[in-house]
C-alpha atoms as a PDB file:
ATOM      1  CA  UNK A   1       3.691  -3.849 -17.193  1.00  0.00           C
ATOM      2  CA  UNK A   2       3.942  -7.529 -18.005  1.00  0.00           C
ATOM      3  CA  UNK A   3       5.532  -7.148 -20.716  1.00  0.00           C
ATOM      4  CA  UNK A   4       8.089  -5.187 -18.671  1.00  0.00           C
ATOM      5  CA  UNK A   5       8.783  -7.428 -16.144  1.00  0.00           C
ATOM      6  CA  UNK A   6       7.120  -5.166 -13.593  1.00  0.00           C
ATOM      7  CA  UNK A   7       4.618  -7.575 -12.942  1.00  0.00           C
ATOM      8  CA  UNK A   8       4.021 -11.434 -13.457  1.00  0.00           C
ATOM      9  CA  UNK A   9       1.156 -13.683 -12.949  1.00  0.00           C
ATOM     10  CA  UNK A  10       0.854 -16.034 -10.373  1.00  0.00           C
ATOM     11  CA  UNK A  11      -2.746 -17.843  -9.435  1.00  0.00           C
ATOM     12  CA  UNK A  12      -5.671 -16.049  -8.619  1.00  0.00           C
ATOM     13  CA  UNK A  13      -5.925 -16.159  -4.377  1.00  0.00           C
ATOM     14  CA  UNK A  14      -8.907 -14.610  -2.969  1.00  0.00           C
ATOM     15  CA  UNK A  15      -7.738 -16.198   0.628  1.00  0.00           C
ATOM     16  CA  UNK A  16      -4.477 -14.323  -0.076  1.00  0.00           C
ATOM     17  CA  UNK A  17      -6.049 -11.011  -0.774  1.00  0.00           C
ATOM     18  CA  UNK A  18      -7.879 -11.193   2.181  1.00  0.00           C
ATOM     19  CA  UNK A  19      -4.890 -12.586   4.304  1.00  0.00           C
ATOM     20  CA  UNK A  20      -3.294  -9.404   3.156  1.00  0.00           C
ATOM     21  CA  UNK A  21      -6.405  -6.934   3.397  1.00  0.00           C
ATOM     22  CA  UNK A  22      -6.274  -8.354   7.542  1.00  0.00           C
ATOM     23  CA  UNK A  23      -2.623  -7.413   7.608  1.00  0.00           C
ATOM     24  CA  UNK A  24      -3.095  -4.215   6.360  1.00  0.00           C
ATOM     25  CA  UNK A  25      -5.743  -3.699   9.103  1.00  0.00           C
ATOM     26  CA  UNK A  26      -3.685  -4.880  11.842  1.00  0.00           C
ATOM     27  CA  UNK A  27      -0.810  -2.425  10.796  1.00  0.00           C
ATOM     28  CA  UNK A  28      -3.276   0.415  11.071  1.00  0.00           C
ATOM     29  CA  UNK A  29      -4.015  -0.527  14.594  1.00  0.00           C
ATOM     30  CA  UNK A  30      -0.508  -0.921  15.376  1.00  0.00           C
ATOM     31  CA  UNK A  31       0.391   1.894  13.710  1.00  0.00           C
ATOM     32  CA  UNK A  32      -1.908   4.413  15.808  1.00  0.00           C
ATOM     33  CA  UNK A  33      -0.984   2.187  19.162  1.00  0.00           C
ATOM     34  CA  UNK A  34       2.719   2.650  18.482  1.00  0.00           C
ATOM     35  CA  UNK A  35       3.390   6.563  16.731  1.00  0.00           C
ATOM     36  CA  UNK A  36       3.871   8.188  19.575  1.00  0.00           C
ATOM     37  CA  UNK A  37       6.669   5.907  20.865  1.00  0.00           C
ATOM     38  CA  UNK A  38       7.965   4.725  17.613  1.00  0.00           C
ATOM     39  CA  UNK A  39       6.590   7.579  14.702  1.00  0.00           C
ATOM     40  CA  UNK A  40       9.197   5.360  12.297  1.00  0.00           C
ATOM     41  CA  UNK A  41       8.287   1.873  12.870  1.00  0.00           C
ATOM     42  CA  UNK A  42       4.329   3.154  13.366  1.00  0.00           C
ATOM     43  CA  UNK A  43       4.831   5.389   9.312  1.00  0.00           C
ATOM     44  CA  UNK A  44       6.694   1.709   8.068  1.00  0.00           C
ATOM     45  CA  UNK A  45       3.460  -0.385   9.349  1.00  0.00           C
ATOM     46  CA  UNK A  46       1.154   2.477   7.617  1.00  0.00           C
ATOM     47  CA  UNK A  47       2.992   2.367   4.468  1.00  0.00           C
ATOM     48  CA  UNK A  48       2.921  -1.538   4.852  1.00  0.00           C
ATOM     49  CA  UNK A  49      -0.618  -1.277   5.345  1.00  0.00           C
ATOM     50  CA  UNK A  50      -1.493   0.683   2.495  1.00  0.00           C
ATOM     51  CA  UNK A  51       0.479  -0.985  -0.246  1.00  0.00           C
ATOM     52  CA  UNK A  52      -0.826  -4.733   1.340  1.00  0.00           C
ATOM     53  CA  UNK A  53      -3.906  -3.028   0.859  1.00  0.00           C
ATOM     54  CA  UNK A  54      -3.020  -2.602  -3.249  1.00  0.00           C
ATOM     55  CA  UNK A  55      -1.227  -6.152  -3.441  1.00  0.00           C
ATOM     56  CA  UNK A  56      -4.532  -7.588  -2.237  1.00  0.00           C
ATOM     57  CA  UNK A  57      -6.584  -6.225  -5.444  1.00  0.00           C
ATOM     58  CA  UNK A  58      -3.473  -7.351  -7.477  1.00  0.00           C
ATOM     59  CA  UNK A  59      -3.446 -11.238  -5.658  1.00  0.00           C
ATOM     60  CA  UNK A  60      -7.235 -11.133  -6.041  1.00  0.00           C
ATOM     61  CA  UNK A  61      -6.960 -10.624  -9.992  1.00  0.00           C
ATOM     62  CA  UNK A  62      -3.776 -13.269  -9.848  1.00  0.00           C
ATOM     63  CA  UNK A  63      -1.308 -10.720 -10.380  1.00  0.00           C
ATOM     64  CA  UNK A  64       2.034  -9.550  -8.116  1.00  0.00           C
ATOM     65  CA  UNK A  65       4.642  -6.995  -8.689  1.00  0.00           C
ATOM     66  CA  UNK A  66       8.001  -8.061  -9.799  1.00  0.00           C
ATOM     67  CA  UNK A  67      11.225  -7.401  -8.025  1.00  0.00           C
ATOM     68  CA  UNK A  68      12.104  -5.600 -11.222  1.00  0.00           C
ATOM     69  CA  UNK A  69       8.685  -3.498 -10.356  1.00  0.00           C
ATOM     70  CA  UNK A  70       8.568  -3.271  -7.306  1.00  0.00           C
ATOM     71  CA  UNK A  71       6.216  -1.166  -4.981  1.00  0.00           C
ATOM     72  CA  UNK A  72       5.822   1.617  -7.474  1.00  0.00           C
ATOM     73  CA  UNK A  73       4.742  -1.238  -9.952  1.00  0.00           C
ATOM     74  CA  UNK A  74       1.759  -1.903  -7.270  1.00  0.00           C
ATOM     75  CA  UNK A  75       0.843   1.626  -6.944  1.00  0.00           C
ATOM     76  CA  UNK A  76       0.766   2.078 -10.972  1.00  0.00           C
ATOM     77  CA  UNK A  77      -1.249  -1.167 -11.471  1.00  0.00           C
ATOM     78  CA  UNK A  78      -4.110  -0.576  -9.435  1.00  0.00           C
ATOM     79  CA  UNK A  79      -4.160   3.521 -10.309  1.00  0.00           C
ATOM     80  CA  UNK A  80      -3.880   2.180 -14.279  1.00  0.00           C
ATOM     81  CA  UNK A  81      -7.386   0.478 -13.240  1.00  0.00           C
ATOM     82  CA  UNK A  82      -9.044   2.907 -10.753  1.00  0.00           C
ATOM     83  CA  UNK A  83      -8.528   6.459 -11.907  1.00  0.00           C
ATOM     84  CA  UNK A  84     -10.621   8.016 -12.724  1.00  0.00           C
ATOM     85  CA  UNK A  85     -12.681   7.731 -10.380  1.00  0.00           C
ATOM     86  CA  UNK A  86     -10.709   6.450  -7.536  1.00  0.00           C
ATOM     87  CA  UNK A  87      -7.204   8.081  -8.731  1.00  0.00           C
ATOM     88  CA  UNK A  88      -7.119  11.251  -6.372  1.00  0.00           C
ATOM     89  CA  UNK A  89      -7.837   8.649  -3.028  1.00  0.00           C
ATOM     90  CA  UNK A  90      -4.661   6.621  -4.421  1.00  0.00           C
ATOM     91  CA  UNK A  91      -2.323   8.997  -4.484  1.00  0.00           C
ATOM     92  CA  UNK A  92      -1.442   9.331  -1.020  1.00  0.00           C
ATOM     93  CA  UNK A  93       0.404   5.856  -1.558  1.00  0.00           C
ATOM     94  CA  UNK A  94       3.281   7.244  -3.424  1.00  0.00           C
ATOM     95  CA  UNK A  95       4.626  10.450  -1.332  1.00  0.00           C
ATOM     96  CA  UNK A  96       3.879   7.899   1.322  1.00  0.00           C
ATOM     97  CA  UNK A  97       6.049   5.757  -0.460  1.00  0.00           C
ATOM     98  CA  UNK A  98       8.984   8.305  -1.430  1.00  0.00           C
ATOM     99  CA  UNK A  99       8.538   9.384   2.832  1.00  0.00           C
ATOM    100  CA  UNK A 100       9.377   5.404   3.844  1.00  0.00           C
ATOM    101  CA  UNK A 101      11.928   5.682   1.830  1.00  0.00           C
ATOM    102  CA  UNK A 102      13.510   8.112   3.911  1.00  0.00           C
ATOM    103  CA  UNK A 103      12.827   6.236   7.214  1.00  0.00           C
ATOM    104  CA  UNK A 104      14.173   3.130   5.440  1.00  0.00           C
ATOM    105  CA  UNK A 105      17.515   5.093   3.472  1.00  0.00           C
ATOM    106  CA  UNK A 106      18.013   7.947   6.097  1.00  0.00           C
ATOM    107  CA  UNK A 107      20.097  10.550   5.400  1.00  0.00           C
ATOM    108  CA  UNK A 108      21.743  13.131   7.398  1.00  0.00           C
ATOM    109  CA  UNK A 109      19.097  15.929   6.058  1.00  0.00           C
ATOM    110  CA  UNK A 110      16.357  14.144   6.350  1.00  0.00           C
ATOM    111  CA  UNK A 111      12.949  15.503   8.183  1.00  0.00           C
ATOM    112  CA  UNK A 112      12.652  13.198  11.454  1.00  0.00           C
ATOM    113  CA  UNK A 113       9.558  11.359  11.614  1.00  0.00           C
ATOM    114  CA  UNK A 114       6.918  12.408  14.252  1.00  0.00           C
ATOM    115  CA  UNK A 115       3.642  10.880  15.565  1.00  0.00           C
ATOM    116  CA  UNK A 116       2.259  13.761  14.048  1.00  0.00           C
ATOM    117  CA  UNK A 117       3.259  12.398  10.427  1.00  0.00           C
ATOM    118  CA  UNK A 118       1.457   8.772  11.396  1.00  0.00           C
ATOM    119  CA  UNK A 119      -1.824  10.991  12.675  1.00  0.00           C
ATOM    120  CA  UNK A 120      -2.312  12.949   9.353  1.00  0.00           C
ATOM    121  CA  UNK A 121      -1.983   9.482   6.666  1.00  0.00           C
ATOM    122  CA  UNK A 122      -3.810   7.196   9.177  1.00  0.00           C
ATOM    123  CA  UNK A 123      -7.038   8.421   7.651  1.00  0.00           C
ATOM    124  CA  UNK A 124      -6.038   8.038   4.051  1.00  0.00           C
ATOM    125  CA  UNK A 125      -4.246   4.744   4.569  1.00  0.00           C
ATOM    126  CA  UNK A 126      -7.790   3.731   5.785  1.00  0.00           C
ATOM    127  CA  UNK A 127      -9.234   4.983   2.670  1.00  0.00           C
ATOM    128  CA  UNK A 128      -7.117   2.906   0.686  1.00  0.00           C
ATOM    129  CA  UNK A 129      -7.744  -0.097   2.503  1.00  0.00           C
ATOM    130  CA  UNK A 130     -11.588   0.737   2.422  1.00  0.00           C
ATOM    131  CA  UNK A 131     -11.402   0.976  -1.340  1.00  0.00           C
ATOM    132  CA  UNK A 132      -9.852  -2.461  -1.592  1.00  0.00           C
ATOM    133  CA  UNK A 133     -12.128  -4.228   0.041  1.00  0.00           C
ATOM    134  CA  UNK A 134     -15.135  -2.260  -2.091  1.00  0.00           C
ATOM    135  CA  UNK A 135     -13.143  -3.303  -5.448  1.00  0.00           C
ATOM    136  CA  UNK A 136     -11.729  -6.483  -4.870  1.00  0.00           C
ATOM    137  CA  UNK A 137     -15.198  -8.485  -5.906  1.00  0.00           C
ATOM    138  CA  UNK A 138     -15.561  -6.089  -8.276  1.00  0.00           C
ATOM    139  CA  UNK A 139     -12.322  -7.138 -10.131  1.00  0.00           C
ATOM    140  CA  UNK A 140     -12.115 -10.448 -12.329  1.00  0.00           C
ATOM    141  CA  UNK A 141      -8.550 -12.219 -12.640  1.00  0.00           C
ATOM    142  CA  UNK A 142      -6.127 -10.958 -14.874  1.00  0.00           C
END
């Protein structure tokens, strides 16, 4: 992936994984305060939350996806290290991802966005969050 272009190097920041491992937490809480008046903005923050969640094992190890990557770049980094055994808990990050998409690029046919949508991924957005913080020390710099 580096030799793609899909991700790059930058410094090693534990401070900046955990800025971004508080983020995630606070879009969580937002997230669950806010679906049933907002469902789009409240799935955005969740989405946000889970892939801040990934960029904070990637800053730990001194690594960041590329604009050329992207957010799938994020998602395929940190699965490339975790599955097995942590693949099947991941997953959840990239319908969530193709969904945002959809919020973000809406298009006439698209399936509106309910609070009900935020209430089902809440729980695995936490998981991936929770598995951050148990891998982060576990991970040495790139």
């Amino acid at each position: 992936m580096l030799g793609r272009g899909e991700l790059e190097k930058v410094p090693a920041s534990r401070s900046q994984a955990d800025e971004l491992l508080d983020q995630a937490r606070r879009h969580v809480a937002t997230a669950r305060l806010a679906m049933d008046s907002d469902p789009v903005g409240s799935y955005q923050l969740l989405y946000d939350a889970a892939r801040k969640a990934l960029c904070a094992i990637l800053e730990n190890q001194g690594l960041r996806a590329s604009s050329r990557g992207g957010h799938i770049a994020v998602y395929e980094a940190v699965s490339a290290q975790l599955d097995p055994p942590l693949g099947q808990s991941l997953r959840p990050f990239d319908r969530m991802r193709r969904r945002r998409n959809e919020a973000e690029y809406p298009r006439r046919e698209s399936e509106r966005f309910t609070a009900e949508d935020v209430r089902k991924d809440i729980p695995k957005v936490e998981t991936i969050v929770e598995i951050a913080v148990k891998v982060i020390d576990q991970m040495r710099p790139f």
